[in-house]
C-alpha atoms as a PDB file:
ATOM      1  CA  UNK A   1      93.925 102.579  83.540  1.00  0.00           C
ATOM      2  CA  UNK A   2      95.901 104.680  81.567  1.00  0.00           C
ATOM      3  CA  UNK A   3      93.258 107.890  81.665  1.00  0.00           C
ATOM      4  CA  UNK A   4      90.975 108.140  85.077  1.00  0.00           C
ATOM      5  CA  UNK A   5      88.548 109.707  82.891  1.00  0.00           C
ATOM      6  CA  UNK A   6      88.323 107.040  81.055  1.00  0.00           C
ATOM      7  CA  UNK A   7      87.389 104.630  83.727  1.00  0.00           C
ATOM      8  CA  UNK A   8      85.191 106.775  85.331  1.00  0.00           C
ATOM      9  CA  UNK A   9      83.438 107.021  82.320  1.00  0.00           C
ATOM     10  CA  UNK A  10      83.328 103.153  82.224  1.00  0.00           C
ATOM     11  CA  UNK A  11      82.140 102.652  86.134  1.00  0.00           C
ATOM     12  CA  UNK A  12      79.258 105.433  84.523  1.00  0.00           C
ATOM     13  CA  UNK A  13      78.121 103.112  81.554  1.00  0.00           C
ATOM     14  CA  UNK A  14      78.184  99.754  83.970  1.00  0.00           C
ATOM     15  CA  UNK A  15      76.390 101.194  86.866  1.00  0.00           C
ATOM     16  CA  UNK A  16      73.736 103.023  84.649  1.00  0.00           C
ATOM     17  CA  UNK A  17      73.148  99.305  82.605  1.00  0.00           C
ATOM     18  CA  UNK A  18      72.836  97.529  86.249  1.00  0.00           C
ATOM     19  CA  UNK A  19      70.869 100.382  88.147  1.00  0.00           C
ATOM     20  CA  UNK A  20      68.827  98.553  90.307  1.00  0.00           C
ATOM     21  CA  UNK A  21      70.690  95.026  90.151  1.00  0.00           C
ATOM     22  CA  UNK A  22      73.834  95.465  91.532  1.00  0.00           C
ATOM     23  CA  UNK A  23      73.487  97.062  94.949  1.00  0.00           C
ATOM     24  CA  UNK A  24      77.070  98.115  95.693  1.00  0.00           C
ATOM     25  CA  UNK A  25      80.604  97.881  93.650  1.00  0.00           C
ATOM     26  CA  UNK A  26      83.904  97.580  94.688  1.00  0.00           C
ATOM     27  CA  UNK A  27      86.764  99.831  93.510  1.00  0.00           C
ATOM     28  CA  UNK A  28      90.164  97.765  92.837  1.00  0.00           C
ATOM     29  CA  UNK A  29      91.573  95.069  94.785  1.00  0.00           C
ATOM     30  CA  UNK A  30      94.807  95.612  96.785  1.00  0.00           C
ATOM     31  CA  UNK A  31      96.297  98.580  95.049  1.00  0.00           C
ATOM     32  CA  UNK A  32      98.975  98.724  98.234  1.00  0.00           C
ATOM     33  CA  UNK A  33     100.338  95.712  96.212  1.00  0.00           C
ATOM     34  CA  UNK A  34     102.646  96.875  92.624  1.00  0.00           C
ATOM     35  CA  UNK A  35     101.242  93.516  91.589  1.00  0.00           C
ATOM     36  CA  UNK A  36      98.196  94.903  91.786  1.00  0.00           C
ATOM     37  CA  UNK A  37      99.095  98.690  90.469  1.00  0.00           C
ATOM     38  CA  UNK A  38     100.331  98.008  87.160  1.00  0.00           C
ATOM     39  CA  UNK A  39     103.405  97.346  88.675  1.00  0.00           C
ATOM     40  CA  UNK A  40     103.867 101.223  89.916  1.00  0.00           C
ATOM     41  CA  UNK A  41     105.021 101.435  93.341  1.00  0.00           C
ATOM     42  CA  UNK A  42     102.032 102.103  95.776  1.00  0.00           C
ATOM     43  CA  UNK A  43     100.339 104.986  95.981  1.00  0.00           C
ATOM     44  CA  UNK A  44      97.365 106.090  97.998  1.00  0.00           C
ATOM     45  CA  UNK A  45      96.914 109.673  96.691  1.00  0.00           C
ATOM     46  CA  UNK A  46      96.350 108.066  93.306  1.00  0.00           C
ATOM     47  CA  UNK A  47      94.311 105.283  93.990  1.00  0.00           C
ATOM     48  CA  UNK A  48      91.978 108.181  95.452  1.00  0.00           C
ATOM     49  CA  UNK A  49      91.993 110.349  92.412  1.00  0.00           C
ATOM     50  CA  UNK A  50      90.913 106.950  90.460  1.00  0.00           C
ATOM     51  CA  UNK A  51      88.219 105.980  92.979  1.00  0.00           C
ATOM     52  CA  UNK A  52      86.940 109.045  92.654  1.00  0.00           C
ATOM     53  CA  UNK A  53      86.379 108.927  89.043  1.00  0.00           C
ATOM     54  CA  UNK A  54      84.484 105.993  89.803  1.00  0.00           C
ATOM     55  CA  UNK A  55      82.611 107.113  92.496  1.00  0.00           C
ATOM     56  CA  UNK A  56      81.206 109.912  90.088  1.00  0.00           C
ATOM     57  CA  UNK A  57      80.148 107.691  87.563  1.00  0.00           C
ATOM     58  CA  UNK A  58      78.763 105.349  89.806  1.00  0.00           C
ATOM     59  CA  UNK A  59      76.638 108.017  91.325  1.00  0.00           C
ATOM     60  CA  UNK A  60      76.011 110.065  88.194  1.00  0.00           C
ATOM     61  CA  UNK A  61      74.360 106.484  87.070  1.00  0.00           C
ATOM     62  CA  UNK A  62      72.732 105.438  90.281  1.00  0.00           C
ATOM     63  CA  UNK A  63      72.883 107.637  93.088  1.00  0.00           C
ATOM     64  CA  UNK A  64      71.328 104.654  95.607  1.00  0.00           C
ATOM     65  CA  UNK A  65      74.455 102.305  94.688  1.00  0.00           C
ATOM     66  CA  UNK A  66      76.908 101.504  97.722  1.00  0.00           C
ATOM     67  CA  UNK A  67      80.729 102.139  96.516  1.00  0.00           C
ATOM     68  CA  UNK A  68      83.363  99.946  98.688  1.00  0.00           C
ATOM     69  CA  UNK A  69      86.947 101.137  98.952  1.00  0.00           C
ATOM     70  CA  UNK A  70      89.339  98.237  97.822  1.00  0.00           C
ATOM     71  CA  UNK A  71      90.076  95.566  99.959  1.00  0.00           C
ATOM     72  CA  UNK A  72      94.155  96.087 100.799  1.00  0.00           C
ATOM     73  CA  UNK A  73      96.793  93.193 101.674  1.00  0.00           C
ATOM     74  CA  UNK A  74      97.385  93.056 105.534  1.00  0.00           C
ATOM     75  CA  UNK A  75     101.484  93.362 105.175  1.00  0.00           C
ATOM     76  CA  UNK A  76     104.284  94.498 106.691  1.00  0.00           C
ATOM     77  CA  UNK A  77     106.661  94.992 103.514  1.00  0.00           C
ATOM     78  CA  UNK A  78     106.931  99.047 102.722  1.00  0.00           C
ATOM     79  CA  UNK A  79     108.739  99.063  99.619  1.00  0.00           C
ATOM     80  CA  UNK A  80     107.957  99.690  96.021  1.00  0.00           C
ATOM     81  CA  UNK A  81     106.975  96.094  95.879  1.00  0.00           C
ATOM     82  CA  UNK A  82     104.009  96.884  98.962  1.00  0.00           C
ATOM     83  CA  UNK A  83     103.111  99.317 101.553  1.00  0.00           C
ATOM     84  CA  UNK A  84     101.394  98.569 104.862  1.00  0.00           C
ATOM     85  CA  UNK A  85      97.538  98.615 104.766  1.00  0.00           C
ATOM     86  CA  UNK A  86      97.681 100.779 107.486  1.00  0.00           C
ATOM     87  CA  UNK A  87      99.908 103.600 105.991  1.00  0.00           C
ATOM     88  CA  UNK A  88      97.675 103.370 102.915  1.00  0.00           C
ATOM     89  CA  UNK A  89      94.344 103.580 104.802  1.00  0.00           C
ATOM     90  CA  UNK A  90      95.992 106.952 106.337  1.00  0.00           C
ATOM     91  CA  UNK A  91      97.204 108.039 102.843  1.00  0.00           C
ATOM     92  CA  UNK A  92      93.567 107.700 101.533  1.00  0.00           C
ATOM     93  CA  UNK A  93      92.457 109.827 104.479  1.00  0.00           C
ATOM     94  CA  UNK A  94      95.027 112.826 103.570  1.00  0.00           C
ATOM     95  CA  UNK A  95      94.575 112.947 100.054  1.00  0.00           C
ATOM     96  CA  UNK A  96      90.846 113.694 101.097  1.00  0.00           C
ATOM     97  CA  UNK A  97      89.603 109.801 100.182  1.00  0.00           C
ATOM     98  CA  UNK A  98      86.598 109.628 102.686  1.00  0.00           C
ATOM     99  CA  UNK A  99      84.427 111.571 100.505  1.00  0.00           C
ATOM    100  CA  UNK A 100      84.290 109.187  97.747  1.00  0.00           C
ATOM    101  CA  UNK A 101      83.210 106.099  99.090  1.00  0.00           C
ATOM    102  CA  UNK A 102      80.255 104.803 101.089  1.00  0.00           C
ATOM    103  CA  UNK A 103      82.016 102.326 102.739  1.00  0.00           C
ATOM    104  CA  UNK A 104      85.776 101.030 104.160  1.00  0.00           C
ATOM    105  CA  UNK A 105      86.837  98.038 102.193  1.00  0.00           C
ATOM    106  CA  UNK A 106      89.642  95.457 104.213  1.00  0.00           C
ATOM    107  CA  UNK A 107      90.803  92.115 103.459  1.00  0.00           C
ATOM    108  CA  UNK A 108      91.316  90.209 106.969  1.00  0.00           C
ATOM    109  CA  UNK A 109      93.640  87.053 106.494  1.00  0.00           C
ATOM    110  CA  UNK A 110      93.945  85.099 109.799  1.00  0.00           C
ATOM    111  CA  UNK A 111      97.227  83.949 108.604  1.00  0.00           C
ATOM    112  CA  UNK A 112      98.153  81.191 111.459  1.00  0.00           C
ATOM    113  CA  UNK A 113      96.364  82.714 114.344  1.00  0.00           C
ATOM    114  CA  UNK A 114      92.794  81.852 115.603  1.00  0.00           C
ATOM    115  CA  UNK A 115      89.907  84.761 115.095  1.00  0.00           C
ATOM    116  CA  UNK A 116      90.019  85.696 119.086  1.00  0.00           C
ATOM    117  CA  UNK A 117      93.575  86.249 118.602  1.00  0.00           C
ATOM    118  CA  UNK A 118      94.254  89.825 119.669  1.00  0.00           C
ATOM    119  CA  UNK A 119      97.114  91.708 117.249  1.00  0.00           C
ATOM    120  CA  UNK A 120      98.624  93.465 120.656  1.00  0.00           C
ATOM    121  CA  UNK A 121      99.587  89.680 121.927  1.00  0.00           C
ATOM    122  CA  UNK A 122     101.300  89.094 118.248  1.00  0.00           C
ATOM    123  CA  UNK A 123     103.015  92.124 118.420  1.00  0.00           C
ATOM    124  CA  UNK A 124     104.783  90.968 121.322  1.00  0.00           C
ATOM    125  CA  UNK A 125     105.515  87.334 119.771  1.00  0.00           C
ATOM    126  CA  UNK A 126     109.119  86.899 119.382  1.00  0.00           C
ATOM    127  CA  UNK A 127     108.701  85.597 116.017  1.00  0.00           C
ATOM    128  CA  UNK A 128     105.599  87.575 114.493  1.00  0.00           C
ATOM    129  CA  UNK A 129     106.283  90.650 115.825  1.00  0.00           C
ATOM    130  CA  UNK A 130     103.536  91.864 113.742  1.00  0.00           C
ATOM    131  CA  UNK A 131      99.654  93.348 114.129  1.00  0.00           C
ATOM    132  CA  UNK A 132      98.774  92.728 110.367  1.00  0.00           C
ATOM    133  CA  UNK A 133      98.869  88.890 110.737  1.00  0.00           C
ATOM    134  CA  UNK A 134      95.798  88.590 112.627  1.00  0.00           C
ATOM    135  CA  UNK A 135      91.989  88.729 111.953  1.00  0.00           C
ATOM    136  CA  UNK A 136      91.374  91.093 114.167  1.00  0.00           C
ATOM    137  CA  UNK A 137      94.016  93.501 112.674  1.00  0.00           C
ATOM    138  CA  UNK A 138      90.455  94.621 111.440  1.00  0.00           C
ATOM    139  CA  UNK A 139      90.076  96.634 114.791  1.00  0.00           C
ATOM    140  CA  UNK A 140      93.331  98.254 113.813  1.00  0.00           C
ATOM    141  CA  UNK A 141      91.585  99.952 110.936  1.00  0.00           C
ATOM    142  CA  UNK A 142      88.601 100.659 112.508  1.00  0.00           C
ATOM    143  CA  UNK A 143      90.702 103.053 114.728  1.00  0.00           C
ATOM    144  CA  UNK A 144      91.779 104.457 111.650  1.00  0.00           C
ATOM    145  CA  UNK A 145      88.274 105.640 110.419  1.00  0.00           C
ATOM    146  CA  UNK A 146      87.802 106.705 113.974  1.00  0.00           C
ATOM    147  CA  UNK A 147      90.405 109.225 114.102  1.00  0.00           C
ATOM    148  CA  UNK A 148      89.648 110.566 110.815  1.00  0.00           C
ATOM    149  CA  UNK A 149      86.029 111.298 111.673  1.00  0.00           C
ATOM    150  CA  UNK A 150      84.542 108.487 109.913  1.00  0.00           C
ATOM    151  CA  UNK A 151      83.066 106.697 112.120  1.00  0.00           C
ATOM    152  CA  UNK A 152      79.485 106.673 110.981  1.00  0.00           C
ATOM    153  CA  UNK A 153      80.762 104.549 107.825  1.00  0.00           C
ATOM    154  CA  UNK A 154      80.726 100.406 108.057  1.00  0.00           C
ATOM    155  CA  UNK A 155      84.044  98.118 107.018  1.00  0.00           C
ATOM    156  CA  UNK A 156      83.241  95.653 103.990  1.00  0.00           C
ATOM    157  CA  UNK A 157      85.069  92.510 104.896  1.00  0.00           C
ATOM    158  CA  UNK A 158      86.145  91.481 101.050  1.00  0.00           C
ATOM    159  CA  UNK A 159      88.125  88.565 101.512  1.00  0.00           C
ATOM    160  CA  UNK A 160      88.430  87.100 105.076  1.00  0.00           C
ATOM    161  CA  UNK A 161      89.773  83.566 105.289  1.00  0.00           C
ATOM    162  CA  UNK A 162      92.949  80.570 106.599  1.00  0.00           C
ATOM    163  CA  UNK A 163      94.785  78.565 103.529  1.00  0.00           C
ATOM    164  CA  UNK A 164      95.562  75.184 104.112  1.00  0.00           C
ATOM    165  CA  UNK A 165      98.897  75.720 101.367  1.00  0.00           C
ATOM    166  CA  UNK A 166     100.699  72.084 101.567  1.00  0.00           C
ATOM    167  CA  UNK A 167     103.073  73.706  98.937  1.00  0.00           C
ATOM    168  CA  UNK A 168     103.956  77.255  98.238  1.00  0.00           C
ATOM    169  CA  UNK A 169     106.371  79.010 100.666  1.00  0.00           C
ATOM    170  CA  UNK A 170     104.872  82.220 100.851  1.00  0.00           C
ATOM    171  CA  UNK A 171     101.983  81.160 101.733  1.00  0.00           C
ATOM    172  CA  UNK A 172     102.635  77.136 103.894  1.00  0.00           C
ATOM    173  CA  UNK A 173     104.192  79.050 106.368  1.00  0.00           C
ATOM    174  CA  UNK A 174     100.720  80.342 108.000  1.00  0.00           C
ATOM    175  CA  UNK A 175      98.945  77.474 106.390  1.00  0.00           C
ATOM    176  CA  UNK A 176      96.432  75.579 109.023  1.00  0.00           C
ATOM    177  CA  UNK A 177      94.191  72.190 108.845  1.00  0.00           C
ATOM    178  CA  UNK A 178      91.312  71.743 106.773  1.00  0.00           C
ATOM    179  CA  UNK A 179      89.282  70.916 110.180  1.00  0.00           C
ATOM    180  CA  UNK A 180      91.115  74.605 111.599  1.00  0.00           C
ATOM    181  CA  UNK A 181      89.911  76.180 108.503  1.00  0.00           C
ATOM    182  CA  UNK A 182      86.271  75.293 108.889  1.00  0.00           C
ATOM    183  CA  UNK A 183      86.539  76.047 113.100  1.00  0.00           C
ATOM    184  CA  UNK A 184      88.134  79.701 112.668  1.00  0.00           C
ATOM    185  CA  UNK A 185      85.916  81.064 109.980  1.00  0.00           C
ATOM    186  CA  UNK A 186      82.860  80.214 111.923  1.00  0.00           C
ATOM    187  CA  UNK A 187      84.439  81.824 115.283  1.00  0.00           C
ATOM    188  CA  UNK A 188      85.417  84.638 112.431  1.00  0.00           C
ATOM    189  CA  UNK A 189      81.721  85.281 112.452  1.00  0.00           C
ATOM    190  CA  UNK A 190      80.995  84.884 115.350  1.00  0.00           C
ATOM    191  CA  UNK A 191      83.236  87.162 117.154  1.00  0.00           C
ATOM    192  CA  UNK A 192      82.096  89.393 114.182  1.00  0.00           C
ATOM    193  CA  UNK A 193      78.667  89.475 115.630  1.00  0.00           C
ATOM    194  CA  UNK A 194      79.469  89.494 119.233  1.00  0.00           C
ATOM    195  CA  UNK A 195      82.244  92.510 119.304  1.00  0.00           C
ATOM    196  CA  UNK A 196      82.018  94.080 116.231  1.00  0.00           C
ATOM    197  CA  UNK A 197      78.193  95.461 115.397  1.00  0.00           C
ATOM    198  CA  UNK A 198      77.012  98.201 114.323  1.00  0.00           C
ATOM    199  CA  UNK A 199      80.049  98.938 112.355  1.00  0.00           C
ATOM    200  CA  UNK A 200      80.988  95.367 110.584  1.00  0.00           C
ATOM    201  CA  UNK A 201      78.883  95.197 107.380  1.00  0.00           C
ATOM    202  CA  UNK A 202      79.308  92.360 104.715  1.00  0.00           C
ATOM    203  CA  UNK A 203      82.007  89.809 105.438  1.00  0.00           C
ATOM    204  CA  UNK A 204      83.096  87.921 102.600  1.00  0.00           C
ATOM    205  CA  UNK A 205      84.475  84.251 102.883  1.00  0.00           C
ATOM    206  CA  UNK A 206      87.304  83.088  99.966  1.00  0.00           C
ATOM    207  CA  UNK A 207      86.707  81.381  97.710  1.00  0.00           C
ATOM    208  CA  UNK A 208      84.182  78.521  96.104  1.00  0.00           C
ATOM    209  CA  UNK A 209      86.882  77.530  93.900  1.00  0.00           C
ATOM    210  CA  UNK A 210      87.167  77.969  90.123  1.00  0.00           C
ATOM    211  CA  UNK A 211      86.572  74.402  88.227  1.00  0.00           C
ATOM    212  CA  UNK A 212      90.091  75.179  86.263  1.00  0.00           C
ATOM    213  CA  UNK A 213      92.276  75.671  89.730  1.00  0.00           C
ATOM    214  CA  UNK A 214      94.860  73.636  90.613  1.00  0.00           C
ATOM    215  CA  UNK A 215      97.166  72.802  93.655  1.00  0.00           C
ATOM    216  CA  UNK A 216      99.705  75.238  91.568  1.00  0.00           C
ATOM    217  CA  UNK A 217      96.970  77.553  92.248  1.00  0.00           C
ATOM    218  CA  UNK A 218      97.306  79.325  95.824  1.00  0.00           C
ATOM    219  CA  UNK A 219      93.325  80.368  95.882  1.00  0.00           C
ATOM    220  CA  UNK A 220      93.263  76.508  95.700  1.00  0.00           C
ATOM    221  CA  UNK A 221      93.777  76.618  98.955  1.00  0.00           C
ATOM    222  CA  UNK A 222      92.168  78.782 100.565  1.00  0.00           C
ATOM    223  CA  UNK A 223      89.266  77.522  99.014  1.00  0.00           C
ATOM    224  CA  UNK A 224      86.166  76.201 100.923  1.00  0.00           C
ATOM    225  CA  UNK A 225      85.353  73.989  97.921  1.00  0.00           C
ATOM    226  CA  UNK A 226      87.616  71.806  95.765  1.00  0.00           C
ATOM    227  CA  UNK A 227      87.446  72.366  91.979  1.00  0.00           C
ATOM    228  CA  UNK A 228      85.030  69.790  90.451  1.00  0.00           C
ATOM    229  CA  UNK A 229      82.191  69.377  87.651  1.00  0.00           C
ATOM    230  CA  UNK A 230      79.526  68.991  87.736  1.00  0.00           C
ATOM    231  CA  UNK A 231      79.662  67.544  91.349  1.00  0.00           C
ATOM    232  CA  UNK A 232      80.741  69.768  93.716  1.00  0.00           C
ATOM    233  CA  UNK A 233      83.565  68.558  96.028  1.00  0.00           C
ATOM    234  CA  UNK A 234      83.263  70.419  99.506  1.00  0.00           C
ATOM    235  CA  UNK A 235      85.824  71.013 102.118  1.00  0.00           C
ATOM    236  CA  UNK A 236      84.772  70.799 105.760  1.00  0.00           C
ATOM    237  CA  UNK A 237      84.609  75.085 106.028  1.00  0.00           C
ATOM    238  CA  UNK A 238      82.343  74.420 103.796  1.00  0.00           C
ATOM    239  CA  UNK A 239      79.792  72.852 105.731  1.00  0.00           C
ATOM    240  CA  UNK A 240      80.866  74.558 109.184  1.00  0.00           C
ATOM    241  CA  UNK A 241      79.499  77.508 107.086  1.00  0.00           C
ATOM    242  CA  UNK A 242      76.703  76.233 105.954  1.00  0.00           C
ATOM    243  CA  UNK A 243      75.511  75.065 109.750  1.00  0.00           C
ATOM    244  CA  UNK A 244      76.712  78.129 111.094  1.00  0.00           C
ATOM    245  CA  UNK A 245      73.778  80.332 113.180  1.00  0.00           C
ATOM    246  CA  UNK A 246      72.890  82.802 111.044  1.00  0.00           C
END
């Protein structure tokens, strides 16, 4: 938004019509992206003076409401173009972002690696030579909140998940089966559960797809649904999901 004011003054009128229905709101999506930042090169110490406009309205409105940080791309481009989730996690943290939000939003792509699969092991890879392209670069954050004292607060997982991409480039590279897909969310969860209580809170799975997407689409595939209507056409991590213990 053009005026912070402005959207504060916006999050105030939405939460104060919902009070009471909508338990907790996210701020942004993947502002570490320029994509994603109306094409303005990163910047953390902004994104916190516009989450906390937010986070005032939200609580002016209703003070029980949960607000979730955004969700940031796991990368390992620092440019105008993106800037490490990492390095913007810490940015938040020095420009004083811990006191306006309830609790630490991350996205956790899996890329081509299983759940279990620790980001120390594909740091040392040959070829990845990368933390960030791992589920459990999660852990990497965590360590983050830890050091700057926030260690009472959960992490929001807002978009965990494996494409199966038969197509694009950027994204076929770390593209896995549709049987791998349904295996490694499930072991997602699980290792969730096992390693990662009390601090893990809500961990959400991407996407049930939109009726209009198309292979041209890349949600389309990381999907656990196919678009279709009024049948629905379900993918295997579909089901895994829907047997999973829970």
């Amino acid at each position: 938004p053009k005026n912070y004011r402005d959207f504060g003054d916006f999050c105030y009128v939405f939460a104060n019509r919902y009070r009471g229905k909508i338990g907790a709101y996210q701020i942004w999506n993947e502002p570490n992206l320029a994509r994603e930042w109306g094409n303005q090169p990163p910047n953390p110490a902004e994104y916190v003076r516009l989450l906390a406009h937010c986070y005032a309205g939200i609580k002016a409105a209703d003070p029980s409401a949960i607000v979730i940080s955004a969700g940031l791309a796991p990368t390992g481009t620092d440019n105008a173009e993106a800037m490490p989730d990492e390095k913007f996690f810490r940015g938040m943290y020095a420009a004083g972002g811990a006191q306006y939000f309830d609790v630490l939003g991350v996205n956790a792509a899996g890329y081509l690696n299983p759940p279990e699969t620790s980001p120390d092991d594909t740091e040392k890879d040959p070829l990845l030579k990368a933390r960030w392209v791992t589920f459990r670069h999660v852990e990497d954050i965590r360590k983050i909140m830890v050091e700057n004292g926030d260690a009472d607060k959960q992490i929001a997982i807002l978009e965990m998940g494996w494409t199966t991409d038969e197509i694009h480039p950027a994204y076929s590279w770390y593209a896995v089966t549709e049987e791998q897909q349904a295996d490694y969310l499930v072991r997602a969860y699980q290792w969730a559960k096992k390693n990662w209580q009390p601090w893990i809170g809500l961990m959400s799975s991407i996407y049930i797809a939109d009726y209009s997407w198309t292979p041209n689409d890349e949600q389309y595939w990381f999907a656990i649904t196919r678009p279709s209507f009024p049948q629905p056409d379900l993918r295997p991590a579909y089901h895994a999901l829907k047997k999973m213990p829970k």
